[in-house]
PDB file of N, CA and C in Angstrom:
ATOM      1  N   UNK A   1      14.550  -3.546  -1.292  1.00  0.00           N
ATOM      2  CA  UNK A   1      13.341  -3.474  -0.497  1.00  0.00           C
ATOM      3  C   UNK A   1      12.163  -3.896  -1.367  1.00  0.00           C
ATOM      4  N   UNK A   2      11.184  -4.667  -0.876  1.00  0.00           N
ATOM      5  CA  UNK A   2      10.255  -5.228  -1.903  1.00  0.00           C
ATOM      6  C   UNK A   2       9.392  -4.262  -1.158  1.00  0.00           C
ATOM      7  N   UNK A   3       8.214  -4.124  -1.868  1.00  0.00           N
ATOM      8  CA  UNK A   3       6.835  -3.262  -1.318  1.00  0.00           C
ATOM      9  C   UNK A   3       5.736  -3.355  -1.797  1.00  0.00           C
ATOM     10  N   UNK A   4       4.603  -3.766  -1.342  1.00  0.00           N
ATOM     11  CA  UNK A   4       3.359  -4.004  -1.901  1.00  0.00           C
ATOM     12  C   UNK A   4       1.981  -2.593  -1.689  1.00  0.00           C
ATOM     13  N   UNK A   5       1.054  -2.518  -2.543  1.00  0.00           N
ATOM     14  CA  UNK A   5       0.099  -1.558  -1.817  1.00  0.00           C
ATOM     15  C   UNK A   5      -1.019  -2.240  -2.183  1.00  0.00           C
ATOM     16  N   UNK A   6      -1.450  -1.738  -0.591  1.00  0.00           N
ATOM     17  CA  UNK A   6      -3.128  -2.217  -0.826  1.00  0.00           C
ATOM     18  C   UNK A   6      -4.093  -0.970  -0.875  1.00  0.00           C
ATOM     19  N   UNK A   7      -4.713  -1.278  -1.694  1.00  0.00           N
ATOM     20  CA  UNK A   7      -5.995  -0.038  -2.440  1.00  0.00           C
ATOM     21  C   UNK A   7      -7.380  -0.238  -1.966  1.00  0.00           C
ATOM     22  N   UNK A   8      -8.375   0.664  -1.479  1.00  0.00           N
ATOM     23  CA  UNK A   8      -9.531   0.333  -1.316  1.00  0.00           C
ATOM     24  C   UNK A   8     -10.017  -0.428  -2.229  1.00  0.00           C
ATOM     25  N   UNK A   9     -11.353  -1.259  -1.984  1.00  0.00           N
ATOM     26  CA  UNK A   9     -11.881  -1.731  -3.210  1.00  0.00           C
ATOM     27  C   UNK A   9     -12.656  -1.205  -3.895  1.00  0.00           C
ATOM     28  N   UNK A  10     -13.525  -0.881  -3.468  1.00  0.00           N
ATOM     29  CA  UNK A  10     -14.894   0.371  -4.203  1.00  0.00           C
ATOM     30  C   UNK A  10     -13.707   1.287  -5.181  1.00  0.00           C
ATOM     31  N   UNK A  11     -12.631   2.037  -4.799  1.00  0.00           N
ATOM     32  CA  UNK A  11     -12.244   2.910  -5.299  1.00  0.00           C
ATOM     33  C   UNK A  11     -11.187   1.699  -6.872  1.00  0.00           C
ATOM     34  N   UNK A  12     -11.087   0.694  -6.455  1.00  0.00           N
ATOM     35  CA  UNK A  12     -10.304  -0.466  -7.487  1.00  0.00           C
ATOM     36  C   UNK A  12     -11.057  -0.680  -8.661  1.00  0.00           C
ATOM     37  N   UNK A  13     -12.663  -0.654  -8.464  1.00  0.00           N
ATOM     38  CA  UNK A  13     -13.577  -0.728  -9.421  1.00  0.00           C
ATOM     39  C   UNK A  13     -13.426   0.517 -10.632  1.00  0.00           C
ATOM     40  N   UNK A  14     -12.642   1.826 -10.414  1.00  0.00           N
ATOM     41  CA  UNK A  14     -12.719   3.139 -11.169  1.00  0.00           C
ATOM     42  C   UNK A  14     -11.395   3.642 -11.658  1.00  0.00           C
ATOM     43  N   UNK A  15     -10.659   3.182 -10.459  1.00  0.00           N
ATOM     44  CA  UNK A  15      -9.307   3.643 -10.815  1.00  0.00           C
ATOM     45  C   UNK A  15      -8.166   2.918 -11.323  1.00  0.00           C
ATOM     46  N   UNK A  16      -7.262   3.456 -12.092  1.00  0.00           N
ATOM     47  CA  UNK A  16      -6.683   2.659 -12.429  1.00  0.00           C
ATOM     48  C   UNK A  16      -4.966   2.368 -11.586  1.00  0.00           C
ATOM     49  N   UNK A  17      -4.825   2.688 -10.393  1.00  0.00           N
ATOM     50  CA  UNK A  17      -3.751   3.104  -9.843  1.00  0.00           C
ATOM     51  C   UNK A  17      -2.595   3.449 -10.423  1.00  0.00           C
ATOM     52  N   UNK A  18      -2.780   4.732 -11.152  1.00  0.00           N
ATOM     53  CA  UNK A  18      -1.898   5.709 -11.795  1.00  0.00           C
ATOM     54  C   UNK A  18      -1.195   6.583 -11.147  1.00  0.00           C
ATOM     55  N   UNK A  19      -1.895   6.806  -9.685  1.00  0.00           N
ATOM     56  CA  UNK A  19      -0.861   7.948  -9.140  1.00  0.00           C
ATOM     57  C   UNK A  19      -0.464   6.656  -8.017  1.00  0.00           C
ATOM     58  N   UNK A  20      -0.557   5.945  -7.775  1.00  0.00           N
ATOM     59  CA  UNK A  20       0.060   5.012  -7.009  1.00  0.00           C
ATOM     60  C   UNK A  20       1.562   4.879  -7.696  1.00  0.00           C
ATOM     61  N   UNK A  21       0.852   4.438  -8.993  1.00  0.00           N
ATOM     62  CA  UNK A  21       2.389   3.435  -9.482  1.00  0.00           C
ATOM     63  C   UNK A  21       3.266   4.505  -9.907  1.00  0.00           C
ATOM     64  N   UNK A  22       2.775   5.715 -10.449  1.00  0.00           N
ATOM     65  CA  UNK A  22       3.363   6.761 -10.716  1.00  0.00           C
ATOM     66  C   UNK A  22       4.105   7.376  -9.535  1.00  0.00           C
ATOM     67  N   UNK A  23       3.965   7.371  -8.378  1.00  0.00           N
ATOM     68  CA  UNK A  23       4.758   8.184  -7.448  1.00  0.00           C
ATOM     69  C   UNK A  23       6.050   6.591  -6.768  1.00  0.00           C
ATOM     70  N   UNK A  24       5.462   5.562  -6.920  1.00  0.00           N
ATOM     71  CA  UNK A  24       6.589   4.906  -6.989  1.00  0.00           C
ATOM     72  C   UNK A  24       7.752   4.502  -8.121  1.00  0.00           C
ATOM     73  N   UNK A  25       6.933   4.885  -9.123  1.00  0.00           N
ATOM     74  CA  UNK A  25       8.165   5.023 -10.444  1.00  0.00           C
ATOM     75  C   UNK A  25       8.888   6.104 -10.239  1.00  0.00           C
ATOM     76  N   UNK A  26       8.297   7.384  -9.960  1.00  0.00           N
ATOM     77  CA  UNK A  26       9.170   9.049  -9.982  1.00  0.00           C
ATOM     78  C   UNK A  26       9.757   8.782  -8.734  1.00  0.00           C
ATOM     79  N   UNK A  27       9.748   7.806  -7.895  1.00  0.00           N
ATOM     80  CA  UNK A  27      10.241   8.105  -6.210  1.00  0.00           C
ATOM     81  C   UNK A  27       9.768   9.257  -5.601  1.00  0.00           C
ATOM     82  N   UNK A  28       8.433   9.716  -5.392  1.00  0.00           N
ATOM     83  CA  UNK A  28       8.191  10.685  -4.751  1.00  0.00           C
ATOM     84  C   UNK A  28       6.804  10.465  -3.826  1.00  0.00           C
ATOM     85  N   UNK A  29       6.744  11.757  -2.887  1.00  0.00           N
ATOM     86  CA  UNK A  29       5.786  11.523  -2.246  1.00  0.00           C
ATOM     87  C   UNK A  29       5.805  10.041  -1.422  1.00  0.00           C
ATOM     88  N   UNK A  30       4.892   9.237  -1.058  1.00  0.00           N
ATOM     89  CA  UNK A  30       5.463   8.408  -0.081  1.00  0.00           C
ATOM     90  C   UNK A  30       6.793   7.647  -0.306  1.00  0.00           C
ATOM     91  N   UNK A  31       7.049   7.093  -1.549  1.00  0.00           N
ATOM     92  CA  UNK A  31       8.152   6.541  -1.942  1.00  0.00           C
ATOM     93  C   UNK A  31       9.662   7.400  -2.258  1.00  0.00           C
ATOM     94  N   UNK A  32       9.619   8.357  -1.842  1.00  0.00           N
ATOM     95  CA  UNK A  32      10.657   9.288  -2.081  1.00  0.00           C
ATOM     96  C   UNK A  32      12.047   8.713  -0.964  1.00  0.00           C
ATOM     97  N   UNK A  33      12.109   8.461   0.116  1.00  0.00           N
ATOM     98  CA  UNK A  33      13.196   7.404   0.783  1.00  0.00           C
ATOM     99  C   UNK A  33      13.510   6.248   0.187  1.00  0.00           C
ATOM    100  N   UNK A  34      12.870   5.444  -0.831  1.00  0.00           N
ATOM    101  CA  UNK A  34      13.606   4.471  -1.673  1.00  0.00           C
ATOM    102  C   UNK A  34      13.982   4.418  -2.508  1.00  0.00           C
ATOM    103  N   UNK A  35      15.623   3.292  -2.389  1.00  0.00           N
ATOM    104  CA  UNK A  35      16.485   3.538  -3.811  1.00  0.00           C
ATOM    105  C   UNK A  35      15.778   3.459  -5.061  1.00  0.00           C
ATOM    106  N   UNK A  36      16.989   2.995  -6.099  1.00  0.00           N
ATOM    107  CA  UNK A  36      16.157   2.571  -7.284  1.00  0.00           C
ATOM    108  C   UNK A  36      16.178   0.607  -7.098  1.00  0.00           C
ATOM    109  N   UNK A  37      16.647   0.798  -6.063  1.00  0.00           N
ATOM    110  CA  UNK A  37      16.301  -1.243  -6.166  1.00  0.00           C
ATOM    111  C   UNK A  37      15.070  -1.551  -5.457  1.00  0.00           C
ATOM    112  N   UNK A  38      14.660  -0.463  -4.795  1.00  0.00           N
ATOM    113  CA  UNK A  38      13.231  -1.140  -4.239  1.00  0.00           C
ATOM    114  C   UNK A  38      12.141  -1.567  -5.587  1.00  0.00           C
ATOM    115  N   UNK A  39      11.387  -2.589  -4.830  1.00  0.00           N
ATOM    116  CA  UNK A  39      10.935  -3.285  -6.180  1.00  0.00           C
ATOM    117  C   UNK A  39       9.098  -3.265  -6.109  1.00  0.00           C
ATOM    118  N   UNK A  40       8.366  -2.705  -6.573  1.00  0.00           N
ATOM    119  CA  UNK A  40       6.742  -2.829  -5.633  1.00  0.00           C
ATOM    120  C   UNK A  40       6.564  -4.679  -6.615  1.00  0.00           C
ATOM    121  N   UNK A  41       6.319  -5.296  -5.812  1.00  0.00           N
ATOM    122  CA  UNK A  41       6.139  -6.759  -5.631  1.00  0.00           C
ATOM    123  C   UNK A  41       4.759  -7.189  -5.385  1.00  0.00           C
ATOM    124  N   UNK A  42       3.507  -6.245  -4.705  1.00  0.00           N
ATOM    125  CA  UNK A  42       2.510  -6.368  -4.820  1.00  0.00           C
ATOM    126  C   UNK A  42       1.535  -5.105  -4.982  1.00  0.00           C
ATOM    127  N   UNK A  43       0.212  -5.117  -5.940  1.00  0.00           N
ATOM    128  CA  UNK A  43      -0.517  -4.161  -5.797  1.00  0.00           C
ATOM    129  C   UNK A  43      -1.831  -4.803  -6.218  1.00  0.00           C
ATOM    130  N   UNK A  44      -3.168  -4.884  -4.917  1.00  0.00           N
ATOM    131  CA  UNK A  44      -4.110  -5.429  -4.714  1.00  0.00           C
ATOM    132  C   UNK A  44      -4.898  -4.398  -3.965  1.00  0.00           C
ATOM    133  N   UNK A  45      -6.286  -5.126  -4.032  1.00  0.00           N
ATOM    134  CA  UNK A  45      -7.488  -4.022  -3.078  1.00  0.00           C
ATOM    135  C   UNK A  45      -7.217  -5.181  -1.566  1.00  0.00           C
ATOM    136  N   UNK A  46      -8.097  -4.494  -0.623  1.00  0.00           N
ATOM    137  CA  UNK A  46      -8.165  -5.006   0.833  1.00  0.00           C
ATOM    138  C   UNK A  46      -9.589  -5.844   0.512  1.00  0.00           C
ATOM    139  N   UNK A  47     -10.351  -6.542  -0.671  1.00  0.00           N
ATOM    140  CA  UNK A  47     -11.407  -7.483  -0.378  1.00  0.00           C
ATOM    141  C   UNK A  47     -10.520  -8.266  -0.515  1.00  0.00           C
ATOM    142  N   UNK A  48     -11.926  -9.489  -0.395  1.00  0.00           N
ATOM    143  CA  UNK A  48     -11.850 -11.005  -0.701  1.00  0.00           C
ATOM    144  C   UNK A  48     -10.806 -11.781   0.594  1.00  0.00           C
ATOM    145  N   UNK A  49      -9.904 -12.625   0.358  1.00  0.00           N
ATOM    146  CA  UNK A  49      -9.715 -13.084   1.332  1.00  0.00           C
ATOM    147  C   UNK A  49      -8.000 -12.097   1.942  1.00  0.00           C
ATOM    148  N   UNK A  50      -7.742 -11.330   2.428  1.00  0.00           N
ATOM    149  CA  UNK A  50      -7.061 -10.525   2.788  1.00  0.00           C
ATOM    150  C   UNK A  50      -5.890 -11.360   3.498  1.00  0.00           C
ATOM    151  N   UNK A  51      -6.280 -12.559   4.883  1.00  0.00           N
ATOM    152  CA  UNK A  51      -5.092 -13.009   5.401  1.00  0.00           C
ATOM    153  C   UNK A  51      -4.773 -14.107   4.088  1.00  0.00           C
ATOM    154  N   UNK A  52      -5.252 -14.300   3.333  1.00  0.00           N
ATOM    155  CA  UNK A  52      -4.624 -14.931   2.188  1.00  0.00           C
ATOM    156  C   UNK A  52      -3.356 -14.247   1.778  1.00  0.00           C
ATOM    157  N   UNK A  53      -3.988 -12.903   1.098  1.00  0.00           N
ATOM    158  CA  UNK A  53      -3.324 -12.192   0.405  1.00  0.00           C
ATOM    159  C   UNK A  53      -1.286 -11.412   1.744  1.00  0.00           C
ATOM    160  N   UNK A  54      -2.157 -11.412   2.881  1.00  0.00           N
ATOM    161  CA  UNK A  54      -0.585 -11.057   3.690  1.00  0.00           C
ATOM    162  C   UNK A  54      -0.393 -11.973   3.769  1.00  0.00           C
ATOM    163  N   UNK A  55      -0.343 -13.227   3.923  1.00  0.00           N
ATOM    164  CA  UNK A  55       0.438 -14.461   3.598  1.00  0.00           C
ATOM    165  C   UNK A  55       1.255 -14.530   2.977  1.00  0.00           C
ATOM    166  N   UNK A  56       0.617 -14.178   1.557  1.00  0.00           N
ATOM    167  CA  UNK A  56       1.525 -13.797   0.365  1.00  0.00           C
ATOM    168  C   UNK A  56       2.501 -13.246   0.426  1.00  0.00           C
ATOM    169  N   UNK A  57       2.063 -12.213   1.035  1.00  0.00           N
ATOM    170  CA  UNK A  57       3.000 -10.803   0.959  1.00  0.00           C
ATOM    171  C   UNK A  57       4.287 -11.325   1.869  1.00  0.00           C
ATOM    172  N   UNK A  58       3.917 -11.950   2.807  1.00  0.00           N
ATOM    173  CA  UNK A  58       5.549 -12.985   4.238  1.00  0.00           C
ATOM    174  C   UNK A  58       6.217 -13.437   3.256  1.00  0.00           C
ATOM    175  N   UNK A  59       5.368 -14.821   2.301  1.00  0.00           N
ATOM    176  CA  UNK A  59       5.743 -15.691   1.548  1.00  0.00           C
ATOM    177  C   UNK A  59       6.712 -14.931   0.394  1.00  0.00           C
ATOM    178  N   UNK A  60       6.605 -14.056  -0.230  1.00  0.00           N
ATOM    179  CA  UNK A  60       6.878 -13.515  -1.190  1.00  0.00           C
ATOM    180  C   UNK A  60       8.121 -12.504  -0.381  1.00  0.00           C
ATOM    181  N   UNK A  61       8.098 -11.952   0.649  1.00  0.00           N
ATOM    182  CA  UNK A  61       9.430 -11.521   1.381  1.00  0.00           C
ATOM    183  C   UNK A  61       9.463  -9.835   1.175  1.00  0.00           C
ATOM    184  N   UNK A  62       7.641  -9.707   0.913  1.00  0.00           N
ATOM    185  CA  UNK A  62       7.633  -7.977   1.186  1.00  0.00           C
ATOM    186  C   UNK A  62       8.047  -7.723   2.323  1.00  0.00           C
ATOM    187  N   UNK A  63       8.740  -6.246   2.520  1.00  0.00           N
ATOM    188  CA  UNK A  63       9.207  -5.745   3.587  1.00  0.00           C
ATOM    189  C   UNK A  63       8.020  -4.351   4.280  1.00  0.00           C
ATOM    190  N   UNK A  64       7.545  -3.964   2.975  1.00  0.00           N
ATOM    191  CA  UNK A  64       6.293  -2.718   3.299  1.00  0.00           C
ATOM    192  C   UNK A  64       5.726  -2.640   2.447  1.00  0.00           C
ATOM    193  N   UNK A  65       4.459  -2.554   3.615  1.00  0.00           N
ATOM    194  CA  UNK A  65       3.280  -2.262   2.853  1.00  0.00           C
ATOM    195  C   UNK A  65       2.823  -1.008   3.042  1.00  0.00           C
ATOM    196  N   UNK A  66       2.728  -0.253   1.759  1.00  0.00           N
ATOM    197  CA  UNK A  66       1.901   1.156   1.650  1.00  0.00           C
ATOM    198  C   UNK A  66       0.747   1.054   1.176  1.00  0.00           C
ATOM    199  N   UNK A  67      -0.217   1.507   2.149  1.00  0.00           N
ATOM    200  CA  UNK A  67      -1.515   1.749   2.220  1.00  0.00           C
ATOM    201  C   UNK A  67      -1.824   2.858   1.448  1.00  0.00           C
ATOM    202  N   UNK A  68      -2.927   2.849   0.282  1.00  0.00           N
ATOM    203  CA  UNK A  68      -2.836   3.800  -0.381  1.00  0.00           C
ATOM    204  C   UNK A  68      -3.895   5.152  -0.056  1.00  0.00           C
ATOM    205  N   UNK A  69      -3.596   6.269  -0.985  1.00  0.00           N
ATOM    206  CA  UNK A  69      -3.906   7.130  -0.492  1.00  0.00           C
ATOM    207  C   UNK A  69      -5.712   7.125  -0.120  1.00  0.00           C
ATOM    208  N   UNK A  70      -6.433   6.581  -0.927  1.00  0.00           N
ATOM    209  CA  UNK A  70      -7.713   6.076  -1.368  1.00  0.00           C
ATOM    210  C   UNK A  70      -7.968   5.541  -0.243  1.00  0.00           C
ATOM    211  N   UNK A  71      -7.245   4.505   0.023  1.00  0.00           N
ATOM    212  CA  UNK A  71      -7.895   3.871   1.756  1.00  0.00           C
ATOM    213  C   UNK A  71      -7.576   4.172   2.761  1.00  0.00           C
ATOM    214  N   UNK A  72      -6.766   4.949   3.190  1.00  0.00           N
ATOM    215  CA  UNK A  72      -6.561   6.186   3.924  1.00  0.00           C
ATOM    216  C   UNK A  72      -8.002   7.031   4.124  1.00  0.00           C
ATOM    217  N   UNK A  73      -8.531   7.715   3.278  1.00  0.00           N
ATOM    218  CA  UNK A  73     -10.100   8.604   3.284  1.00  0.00           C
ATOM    219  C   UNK A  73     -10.890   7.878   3.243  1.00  0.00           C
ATOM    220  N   UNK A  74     -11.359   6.238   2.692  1.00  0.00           N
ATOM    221  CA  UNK A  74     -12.582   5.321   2.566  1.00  0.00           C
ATOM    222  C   UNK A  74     -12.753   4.451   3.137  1.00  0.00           C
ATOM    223  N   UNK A  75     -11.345   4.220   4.065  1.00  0.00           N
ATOM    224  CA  UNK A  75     -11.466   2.238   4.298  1.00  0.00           C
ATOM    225  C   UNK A  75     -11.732   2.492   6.061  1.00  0.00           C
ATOM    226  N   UNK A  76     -13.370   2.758   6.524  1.00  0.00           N
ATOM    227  CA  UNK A  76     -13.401   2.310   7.921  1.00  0.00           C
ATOM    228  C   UNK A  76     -12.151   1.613   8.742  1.00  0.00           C
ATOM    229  N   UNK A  77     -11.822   0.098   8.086  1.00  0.00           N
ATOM    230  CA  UNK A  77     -10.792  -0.598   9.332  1.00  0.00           C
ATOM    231  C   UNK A  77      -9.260  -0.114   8.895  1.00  0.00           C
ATOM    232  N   UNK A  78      -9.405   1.290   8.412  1.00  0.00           N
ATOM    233  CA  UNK A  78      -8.214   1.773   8.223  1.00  0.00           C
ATOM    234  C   UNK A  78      -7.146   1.419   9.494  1.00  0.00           C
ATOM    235  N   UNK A  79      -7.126   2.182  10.741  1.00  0.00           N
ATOM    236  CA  UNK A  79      -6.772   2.477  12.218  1.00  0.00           C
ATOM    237  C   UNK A  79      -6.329   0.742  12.211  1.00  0.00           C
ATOM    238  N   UNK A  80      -7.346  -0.172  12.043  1.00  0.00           N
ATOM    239  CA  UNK A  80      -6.765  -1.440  12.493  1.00  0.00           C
ATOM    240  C   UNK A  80      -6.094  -2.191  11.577  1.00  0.00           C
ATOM    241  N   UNK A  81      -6.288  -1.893  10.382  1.00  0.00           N
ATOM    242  CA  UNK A  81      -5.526  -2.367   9.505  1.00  0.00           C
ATOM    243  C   UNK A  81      -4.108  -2.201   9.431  1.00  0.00           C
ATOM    244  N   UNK A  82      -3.585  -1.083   9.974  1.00  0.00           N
ATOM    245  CA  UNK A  82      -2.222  -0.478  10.491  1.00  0.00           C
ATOM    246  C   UNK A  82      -1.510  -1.289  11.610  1.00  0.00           C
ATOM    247  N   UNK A  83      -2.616  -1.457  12.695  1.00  0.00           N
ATOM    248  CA  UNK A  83      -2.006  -2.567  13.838  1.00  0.00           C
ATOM    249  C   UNK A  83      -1.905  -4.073  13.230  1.00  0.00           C
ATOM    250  N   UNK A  84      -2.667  -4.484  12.553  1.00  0.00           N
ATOM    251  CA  UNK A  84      -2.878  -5.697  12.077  1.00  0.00           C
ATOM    252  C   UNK A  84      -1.692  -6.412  10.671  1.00  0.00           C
ATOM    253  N   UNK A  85      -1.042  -5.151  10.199  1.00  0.00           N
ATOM    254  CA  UNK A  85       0.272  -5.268   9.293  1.00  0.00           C
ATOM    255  C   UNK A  85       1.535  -5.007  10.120  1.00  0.00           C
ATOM    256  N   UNK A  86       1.105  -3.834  10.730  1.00  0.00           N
ATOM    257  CA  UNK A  86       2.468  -3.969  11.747  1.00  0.00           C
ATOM    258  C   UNK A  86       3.156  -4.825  12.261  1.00  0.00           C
ATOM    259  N   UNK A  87       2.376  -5.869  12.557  1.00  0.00           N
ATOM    260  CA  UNK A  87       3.637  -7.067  13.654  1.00  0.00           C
ATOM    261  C   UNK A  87       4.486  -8.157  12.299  1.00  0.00           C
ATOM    262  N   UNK A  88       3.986  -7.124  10.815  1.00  0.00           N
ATOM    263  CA  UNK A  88       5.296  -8.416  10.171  1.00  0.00           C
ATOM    264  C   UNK A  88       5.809  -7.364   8.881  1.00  0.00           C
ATOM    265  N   UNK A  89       5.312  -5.856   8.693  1.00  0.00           N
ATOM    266  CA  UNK A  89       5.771  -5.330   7.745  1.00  0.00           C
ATOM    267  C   UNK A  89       5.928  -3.615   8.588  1.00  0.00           C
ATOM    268  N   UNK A  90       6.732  -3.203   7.517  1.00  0.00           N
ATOM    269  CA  UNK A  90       7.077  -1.576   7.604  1.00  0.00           C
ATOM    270  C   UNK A  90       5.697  -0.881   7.191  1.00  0.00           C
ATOM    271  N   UNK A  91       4.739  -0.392   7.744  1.00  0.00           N
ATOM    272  CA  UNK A  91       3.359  -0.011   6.995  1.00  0.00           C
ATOM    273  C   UNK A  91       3.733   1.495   7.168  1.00  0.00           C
ATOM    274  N   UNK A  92       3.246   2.479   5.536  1.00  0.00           N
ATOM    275  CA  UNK A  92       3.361   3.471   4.995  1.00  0.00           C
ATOM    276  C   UNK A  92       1.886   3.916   4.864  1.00  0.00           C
ATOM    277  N   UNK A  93       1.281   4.940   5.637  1.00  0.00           N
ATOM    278  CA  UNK A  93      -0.026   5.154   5.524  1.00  0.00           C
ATOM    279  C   UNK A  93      -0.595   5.985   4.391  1.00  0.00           C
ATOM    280  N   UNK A  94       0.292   5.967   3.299  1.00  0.00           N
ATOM    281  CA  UNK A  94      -0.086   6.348   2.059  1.00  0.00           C
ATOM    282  C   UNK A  94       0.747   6.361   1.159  1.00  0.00           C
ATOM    283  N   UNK A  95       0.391   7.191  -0.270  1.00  0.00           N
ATOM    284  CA  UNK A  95       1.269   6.726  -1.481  1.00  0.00           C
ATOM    285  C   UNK A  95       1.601   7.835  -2.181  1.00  0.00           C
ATOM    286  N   UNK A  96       0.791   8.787  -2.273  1.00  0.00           N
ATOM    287  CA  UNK A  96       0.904  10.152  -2.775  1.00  0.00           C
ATOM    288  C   UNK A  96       0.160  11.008  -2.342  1.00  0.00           C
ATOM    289  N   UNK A  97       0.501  12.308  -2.331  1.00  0.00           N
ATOM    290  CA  UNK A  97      -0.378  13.936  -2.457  1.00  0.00           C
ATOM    291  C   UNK A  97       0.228  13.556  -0.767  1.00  0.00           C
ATOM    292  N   UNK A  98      -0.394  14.858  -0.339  1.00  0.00           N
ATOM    293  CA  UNK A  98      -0.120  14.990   0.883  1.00  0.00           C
ATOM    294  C   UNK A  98       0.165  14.259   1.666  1.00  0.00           C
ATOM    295  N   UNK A  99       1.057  13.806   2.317  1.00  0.00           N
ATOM    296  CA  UNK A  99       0.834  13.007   3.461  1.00  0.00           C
ATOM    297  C   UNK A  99      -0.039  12.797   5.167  1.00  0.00           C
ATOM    298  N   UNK A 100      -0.288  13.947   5.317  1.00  0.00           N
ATOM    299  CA  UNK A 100      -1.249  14.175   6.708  1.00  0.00           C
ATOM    300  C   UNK A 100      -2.855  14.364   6.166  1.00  0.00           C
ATOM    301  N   UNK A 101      -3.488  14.670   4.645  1.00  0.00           N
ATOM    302  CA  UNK A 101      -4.239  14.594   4.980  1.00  0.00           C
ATOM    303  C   UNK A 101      -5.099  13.565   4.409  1.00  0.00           C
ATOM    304  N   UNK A 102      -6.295  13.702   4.642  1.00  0.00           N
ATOM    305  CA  UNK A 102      -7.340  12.525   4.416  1.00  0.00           C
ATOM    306  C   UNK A 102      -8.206  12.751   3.497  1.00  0.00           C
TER     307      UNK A 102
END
């Protein structure tokens, strides 16, 4: 399974996505259903040119994209950003800590 995450940007400027990559290295929290062959294949913010970047993500033969926990609580076009990955990937509405909240 390949898998990419996209990170707010404001929050890309500070952080260094440590508990991102960290809960997909330990398999836990959102990544806890994948083997050890799933592979994260992309990790980017949602600026700049975005249908560039899911292009990529077809081209390159990601299967899901997890939305991280950060843009989940910050990213306004959160809600549509979910419909707008849906019609070509598995979308995971976060990456770690809780899952329901915001």
């Amino acid at each position: 399974m390949k898998i990419a995450v996209l990170i707010n940007t404001d929050t890309s400027y500070r952080c260094t996505g440590s508990g991102c990559l960290k809960a997909f290295t330990n398999r836990i929290d959102a990544f806890e259903s994948y083997g050890a062959d799933a592979e994260l294949c992309g990790f980017t913010h949602v600026g700049g040119d975005l249908d560039k970047k899911i292009a990529r993500f077809k081209k390159n033969g990601i299967e899901a994209v997890h939305l991280s926990s950060c843009l989940r609580s910050k990213y306004e076009g959160y809600e549509d950003l979910i419909v707008r990955l849906s019609a070509d990937f598995k979308v995971v509405g976060y990456t770690h800590g809780k899952s329901g909240e915001k």
